[in-house]
PDB file of N, CA and C in Angstrom:
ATOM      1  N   UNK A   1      10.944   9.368  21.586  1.00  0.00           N
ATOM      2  CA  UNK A   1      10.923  10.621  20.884  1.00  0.00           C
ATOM      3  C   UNK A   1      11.324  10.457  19.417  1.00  0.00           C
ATOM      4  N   UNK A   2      12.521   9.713  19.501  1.00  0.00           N
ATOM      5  CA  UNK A   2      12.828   9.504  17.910  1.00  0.00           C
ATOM      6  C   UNK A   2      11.492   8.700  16.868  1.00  0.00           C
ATOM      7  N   UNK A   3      11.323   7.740  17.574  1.00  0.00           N
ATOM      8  CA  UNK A   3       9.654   7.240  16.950  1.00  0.00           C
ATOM      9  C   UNK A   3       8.973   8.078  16.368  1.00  0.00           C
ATOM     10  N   UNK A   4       8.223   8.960  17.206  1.00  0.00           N
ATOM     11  CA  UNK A   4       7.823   9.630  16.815  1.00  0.00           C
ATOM     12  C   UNK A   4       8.057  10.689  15.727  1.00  0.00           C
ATOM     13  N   UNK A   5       8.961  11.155  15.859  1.00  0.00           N
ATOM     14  CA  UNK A   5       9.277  12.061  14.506  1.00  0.00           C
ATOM     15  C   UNK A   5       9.780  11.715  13.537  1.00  0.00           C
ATOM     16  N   UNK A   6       9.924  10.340  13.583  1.00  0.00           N
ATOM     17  CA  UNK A   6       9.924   9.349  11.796  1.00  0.00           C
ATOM     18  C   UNK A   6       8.781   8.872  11.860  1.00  0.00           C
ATOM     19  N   UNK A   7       7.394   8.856  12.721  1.00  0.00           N
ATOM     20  CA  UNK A   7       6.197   8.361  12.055  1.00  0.00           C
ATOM     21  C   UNK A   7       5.737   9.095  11.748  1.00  0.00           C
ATOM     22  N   UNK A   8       5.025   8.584  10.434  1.00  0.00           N
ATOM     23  CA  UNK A   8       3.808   9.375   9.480  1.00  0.00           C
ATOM     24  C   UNK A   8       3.096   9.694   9.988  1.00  0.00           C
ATOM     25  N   UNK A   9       2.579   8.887  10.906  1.00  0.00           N
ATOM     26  CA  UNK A   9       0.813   9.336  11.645  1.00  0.00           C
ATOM     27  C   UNK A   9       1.506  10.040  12.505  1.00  0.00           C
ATOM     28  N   UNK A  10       2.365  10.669  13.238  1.00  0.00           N
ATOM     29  CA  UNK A  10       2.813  11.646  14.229  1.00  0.00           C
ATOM     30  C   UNK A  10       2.820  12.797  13.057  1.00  0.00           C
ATOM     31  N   UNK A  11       3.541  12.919  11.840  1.00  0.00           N
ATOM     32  CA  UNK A  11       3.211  14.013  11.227  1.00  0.00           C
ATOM     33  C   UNK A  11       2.064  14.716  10.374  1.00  0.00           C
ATOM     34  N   UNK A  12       1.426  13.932  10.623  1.00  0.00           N
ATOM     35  CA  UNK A  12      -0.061  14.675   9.767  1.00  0.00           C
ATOM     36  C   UNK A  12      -0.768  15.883  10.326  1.00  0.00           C
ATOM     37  N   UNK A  13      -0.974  16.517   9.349  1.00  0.00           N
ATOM     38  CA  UNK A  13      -1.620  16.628   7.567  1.00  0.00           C
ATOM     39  C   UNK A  13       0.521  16.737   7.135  1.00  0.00           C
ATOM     40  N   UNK A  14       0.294  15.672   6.357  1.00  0.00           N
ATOM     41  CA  UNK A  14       1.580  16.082   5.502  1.00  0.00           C
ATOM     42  C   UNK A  14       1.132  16.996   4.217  1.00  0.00           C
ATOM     43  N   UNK A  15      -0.439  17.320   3.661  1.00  0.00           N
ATOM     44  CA  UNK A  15      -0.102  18.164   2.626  1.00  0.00           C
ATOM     45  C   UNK A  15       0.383  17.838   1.745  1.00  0.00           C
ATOM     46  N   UNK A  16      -0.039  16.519   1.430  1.00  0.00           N
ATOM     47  CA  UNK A  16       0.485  16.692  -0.293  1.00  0.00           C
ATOM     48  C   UNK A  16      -0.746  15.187  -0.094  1.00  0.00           C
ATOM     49  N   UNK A  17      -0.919  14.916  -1.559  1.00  0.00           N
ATOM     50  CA  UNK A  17      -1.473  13.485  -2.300  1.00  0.00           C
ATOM     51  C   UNK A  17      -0.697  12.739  -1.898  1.00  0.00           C
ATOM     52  N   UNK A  18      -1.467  11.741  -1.167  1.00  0.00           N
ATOM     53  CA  UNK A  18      -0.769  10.129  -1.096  1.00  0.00           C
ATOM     54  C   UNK A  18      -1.483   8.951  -2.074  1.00  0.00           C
ATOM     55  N   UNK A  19      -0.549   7.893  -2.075  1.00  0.00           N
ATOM     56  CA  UNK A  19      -1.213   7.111  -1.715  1.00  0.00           C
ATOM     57  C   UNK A  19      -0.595   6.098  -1.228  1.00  0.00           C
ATOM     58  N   UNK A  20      -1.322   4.855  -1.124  1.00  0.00           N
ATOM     59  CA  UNK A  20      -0.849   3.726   0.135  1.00  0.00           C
ATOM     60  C   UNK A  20      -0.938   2.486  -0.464  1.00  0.00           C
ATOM     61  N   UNK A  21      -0.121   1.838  -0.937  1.00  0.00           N
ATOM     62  CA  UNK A  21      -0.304  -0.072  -1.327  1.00  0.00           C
ATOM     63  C   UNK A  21       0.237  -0.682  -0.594  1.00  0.00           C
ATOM     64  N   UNK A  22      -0.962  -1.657  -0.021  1.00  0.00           N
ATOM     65  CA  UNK A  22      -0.407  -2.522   1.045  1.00  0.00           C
ATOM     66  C   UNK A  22      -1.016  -3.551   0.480  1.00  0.00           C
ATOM     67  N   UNK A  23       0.105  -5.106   0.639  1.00  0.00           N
ATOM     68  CA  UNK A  23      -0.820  -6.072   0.962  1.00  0.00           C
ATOM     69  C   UNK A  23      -1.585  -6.465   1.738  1.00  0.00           C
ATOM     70  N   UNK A  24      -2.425  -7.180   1.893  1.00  0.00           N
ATOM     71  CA  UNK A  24      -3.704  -7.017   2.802  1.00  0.00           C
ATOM     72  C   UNK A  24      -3.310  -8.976   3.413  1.00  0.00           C
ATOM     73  N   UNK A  25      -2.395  -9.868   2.817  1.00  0.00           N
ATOM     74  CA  UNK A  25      -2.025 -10.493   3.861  1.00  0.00           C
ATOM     75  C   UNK A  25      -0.302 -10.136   3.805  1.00  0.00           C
ATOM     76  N   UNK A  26       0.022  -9.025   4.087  1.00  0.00           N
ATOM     77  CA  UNK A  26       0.949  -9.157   4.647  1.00  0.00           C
ATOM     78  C   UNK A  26       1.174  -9.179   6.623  1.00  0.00           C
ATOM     79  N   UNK A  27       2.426 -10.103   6.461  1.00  0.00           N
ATOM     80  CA  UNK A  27       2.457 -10.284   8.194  1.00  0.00           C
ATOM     81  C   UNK A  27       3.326  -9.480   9.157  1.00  0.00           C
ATOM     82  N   UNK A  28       4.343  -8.409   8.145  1.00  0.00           N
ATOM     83  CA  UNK A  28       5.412  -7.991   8.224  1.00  0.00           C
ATOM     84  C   UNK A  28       5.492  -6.830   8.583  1.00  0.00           C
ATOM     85  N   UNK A  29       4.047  -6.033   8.186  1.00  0.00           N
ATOM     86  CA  UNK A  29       2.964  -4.975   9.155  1.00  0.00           C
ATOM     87  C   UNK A  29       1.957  -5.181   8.739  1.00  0.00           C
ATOM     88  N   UNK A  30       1.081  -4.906   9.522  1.00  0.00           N
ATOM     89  CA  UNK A  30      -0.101  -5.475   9.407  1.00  0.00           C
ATOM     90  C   UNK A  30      -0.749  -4.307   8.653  1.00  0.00           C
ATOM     91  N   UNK A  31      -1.984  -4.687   7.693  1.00  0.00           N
ATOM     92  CA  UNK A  31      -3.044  -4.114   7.315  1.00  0.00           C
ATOM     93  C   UNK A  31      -3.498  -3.098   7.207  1.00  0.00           C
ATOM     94  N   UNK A  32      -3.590  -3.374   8.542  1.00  0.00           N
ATOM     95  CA  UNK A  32      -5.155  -2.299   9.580  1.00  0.00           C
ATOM     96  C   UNK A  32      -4.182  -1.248  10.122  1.00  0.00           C
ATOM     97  N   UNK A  33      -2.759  -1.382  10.100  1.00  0.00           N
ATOM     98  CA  UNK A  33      -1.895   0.078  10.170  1.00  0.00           C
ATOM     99  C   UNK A  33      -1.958   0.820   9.049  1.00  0.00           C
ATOM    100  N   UNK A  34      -2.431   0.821   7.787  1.00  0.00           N
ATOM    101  CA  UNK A  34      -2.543   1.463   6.587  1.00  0.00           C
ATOM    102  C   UNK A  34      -4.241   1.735   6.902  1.00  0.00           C
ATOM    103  N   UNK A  35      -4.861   1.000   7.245  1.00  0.00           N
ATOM    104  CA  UNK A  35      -6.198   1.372   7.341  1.00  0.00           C
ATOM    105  C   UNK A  35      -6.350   2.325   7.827  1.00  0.00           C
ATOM    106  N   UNK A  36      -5.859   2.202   9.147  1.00  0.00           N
ATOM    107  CA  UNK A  36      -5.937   3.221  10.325  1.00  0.00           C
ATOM    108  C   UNK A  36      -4.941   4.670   9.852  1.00  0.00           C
ATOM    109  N   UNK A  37      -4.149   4.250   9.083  1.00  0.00           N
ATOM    110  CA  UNK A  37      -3.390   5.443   8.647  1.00  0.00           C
ATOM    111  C   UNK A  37      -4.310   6.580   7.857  1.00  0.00           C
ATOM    112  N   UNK A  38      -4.703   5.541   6.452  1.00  0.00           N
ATOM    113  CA  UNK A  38      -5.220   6.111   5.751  1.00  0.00           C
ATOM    114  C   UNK A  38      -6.911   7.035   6.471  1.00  0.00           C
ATOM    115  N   UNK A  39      -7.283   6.609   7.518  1.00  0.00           N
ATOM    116  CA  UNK A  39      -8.512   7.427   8.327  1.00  0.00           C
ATOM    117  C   UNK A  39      -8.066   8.829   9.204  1.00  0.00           C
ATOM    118  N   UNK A  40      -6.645   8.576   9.764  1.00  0.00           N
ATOM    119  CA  UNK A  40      -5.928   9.542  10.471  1.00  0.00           C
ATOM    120  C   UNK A  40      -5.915  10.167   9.458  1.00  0.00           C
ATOM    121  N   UNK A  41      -5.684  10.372   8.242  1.00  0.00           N
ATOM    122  CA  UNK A  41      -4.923  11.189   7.137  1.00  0.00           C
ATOM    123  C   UNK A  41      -6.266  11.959   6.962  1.00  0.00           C
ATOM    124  N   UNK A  42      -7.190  11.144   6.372  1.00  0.00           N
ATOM    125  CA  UNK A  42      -8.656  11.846   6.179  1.00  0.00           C
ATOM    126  C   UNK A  42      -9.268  12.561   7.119  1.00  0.00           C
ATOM    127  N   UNK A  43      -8.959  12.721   8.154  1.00  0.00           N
ATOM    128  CA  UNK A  43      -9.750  13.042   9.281  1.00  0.00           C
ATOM    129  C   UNK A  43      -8.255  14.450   9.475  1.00  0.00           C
ATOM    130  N   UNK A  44      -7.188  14.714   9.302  1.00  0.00           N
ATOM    131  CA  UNK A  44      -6.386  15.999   9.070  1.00  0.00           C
ATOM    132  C   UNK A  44      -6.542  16.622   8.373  1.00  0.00           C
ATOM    133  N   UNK A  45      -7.440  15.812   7.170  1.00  0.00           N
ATOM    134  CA  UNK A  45      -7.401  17.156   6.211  1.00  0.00           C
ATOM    135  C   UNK A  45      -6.762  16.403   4.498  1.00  0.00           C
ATOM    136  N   UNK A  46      -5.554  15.559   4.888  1.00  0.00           N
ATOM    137  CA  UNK A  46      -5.013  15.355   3.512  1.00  0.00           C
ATOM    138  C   UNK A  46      -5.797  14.320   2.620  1.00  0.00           C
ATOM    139  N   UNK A  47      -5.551  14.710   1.324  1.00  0.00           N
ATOM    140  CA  UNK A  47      -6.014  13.493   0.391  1.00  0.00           C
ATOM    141  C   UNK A  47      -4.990  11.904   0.314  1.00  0.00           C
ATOM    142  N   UNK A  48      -5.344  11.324   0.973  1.00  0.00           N
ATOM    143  CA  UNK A  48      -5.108  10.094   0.524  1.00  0.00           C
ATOM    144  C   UNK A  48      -6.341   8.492   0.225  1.00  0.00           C
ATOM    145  N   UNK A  49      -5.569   8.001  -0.150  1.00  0.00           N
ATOM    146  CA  UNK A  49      -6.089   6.553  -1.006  1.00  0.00           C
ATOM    147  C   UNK A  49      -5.016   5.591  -0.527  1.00  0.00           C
ATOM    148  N   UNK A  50      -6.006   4.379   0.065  1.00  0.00           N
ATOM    149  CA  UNK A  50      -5.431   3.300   0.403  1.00  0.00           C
ATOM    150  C   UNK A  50      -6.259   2.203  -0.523  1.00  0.00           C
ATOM    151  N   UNK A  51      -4.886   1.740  -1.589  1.00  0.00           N
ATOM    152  CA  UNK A  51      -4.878   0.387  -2.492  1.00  0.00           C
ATOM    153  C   UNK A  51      -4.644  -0.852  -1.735  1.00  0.00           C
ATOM    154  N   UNK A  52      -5.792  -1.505  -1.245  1.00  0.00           N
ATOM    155  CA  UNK A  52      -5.288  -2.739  -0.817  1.00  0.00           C
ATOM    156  C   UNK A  52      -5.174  -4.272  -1.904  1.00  0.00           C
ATOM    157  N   UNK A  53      -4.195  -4.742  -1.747  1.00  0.00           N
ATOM    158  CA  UNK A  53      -4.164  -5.671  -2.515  1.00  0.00           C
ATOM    159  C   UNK A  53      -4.412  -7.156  -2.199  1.00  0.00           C
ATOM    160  N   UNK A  54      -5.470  -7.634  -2.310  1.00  0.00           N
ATOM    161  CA  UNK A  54      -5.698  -9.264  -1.748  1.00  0.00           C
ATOM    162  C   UNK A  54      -5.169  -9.654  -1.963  1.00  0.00           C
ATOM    163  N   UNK A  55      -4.682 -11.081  -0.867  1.00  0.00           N
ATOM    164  CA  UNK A  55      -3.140 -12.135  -0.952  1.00  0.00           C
ATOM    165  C   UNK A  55      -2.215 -11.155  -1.133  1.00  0.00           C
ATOM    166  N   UNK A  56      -1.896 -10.267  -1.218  1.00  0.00           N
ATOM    167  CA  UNK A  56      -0.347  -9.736  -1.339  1.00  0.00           C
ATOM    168  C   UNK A  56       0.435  -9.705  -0.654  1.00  0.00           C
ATOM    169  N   UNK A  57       1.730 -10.324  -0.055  1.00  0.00           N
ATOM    170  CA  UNK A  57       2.433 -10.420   1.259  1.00  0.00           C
ATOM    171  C   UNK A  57       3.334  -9.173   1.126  1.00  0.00           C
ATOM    172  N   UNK A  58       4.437  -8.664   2.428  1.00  0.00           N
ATOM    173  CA  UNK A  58       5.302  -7.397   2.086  1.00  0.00           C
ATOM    174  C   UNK A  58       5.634  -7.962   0.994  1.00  0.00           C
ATOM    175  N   UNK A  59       6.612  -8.485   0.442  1.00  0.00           N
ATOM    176  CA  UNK A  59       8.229  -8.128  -0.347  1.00  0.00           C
ATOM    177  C   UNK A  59       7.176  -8.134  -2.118  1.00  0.00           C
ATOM    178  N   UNK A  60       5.541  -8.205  -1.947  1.00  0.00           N
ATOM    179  CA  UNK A  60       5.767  -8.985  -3.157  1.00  0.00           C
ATOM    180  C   UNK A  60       4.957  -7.696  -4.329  1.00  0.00           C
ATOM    181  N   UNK A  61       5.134  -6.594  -3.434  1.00  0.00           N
ATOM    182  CA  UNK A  61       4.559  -5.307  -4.068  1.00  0.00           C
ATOM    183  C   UNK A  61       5.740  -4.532  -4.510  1.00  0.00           C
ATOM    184  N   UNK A  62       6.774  -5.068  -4.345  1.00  0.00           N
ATOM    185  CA  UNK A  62       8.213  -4.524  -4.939  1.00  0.00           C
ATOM    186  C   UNK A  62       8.976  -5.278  -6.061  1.00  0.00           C
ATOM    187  N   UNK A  63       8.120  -6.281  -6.241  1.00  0.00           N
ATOM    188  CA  UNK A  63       8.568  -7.270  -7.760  1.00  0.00           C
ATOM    189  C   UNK A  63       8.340  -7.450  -8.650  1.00  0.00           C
ATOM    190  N   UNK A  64       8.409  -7.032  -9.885  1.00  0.00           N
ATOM    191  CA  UNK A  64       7.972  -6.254 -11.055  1.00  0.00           C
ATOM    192  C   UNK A  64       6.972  -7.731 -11.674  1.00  0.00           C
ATOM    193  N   UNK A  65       7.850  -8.596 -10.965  1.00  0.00           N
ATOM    194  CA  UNK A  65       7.413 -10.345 -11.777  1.00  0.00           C
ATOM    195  C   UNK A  65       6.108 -10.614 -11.213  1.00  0.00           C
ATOM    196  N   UNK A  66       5.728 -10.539  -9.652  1.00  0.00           N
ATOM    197  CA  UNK A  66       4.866 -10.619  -9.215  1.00  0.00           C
ATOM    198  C   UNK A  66       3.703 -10.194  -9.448  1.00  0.00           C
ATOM    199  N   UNK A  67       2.417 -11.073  -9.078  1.00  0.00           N
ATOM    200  CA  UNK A  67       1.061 -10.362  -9.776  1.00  0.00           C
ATOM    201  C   UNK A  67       0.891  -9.608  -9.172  1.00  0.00           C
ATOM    202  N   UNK A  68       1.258  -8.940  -7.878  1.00  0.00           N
ATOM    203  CA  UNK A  68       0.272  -7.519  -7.340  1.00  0.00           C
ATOM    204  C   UNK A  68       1.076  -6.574  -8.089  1.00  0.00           C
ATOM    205  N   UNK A  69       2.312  -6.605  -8.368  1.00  0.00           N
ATOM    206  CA  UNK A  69       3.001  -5.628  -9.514  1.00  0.00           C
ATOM    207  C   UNK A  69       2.147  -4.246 -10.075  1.00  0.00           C
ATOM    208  N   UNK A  70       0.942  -5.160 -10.804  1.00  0.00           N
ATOM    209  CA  UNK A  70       0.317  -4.656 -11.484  1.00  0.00           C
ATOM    210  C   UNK A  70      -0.740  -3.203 -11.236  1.00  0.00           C
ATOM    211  N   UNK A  71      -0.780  -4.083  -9.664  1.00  0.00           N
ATOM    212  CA  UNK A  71      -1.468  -2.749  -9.078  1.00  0.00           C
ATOM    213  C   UNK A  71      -1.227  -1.354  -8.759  1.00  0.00           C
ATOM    214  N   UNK A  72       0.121  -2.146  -8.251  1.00  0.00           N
ATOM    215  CA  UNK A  72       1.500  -0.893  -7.872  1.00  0.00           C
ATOM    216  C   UNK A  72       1.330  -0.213  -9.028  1.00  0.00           C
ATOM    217  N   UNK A  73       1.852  -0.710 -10.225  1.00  0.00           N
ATOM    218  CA  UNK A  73       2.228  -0.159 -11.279  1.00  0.00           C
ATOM    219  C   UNK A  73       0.695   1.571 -11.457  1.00  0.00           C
ATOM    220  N   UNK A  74      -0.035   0.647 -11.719  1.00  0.00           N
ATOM    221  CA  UNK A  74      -1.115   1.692 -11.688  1.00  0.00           C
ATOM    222  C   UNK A  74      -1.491   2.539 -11.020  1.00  0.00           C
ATOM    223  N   UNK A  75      -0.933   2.528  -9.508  1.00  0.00           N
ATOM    224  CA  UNK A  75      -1.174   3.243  -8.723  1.00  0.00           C
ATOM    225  C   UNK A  75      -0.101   4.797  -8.710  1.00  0.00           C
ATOM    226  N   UNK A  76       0.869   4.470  -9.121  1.00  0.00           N
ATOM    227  CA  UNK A  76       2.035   5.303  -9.008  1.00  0.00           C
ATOM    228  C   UNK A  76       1.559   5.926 -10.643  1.00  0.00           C
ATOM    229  N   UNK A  77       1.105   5.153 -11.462  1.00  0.00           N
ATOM    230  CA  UNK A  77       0.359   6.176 -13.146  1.00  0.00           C
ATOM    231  C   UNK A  77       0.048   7.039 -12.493  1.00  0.00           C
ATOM    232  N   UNK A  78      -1.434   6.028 -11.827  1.00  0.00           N
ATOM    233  CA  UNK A  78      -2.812   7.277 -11.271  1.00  0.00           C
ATOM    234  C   UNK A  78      -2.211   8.434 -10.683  1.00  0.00           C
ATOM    235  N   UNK A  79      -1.321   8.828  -9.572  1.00  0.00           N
ATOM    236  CA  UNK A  79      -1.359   9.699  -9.017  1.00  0.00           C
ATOM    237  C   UNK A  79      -0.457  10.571  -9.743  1.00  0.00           C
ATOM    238  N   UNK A  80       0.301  10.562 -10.682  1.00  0.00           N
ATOM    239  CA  UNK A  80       1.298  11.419 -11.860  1.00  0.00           C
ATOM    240  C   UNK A  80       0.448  12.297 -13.056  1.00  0.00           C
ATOM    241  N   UNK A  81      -0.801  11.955 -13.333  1.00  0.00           N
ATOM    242  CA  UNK A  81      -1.572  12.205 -13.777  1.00  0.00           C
ATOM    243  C   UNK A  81      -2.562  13.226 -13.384  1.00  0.00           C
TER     244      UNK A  81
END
């Protein structure tokens, strides 16, 4: 029960703009749970966008030094805008 009502995909349509950066090799969750997220979301109703980032593992979309950085960075512009 608790699962459930801290997962995202149990609460949809959350109603508001998302969006989603995942690395696409990360091993730490996989992928195709953002994939699959981001289709649940579309299919409720909400707007979201899933940024996948090639080679990007978890920790390395949170490091300003790192090259997927860059994507992040833009992604969090885009949607302020």
């Amino acid at each position: 029960m608790r699962y459930q009502q801290g997962s995202p995909v149990e609460l949809l349509p959350l109603g508001v703009e998302q969006v989603l950066v995942h690395g696409e090799s990360d091993k730490l969750v996989p992928h195709k749970l953002s994939v699959e997220y981001e289709s649940r979301a579309r299919k409720s109703g909400d707007d979201v966008k899933l940024v996948s980032v090639p080679e990007a593992w978890h920790f390395e979309l949170v490091v300003p030094t790192a090259n997927a950085w860059q994507q992040v960075e833009n992604s969090i512009v885009g949607i302020l805008h």
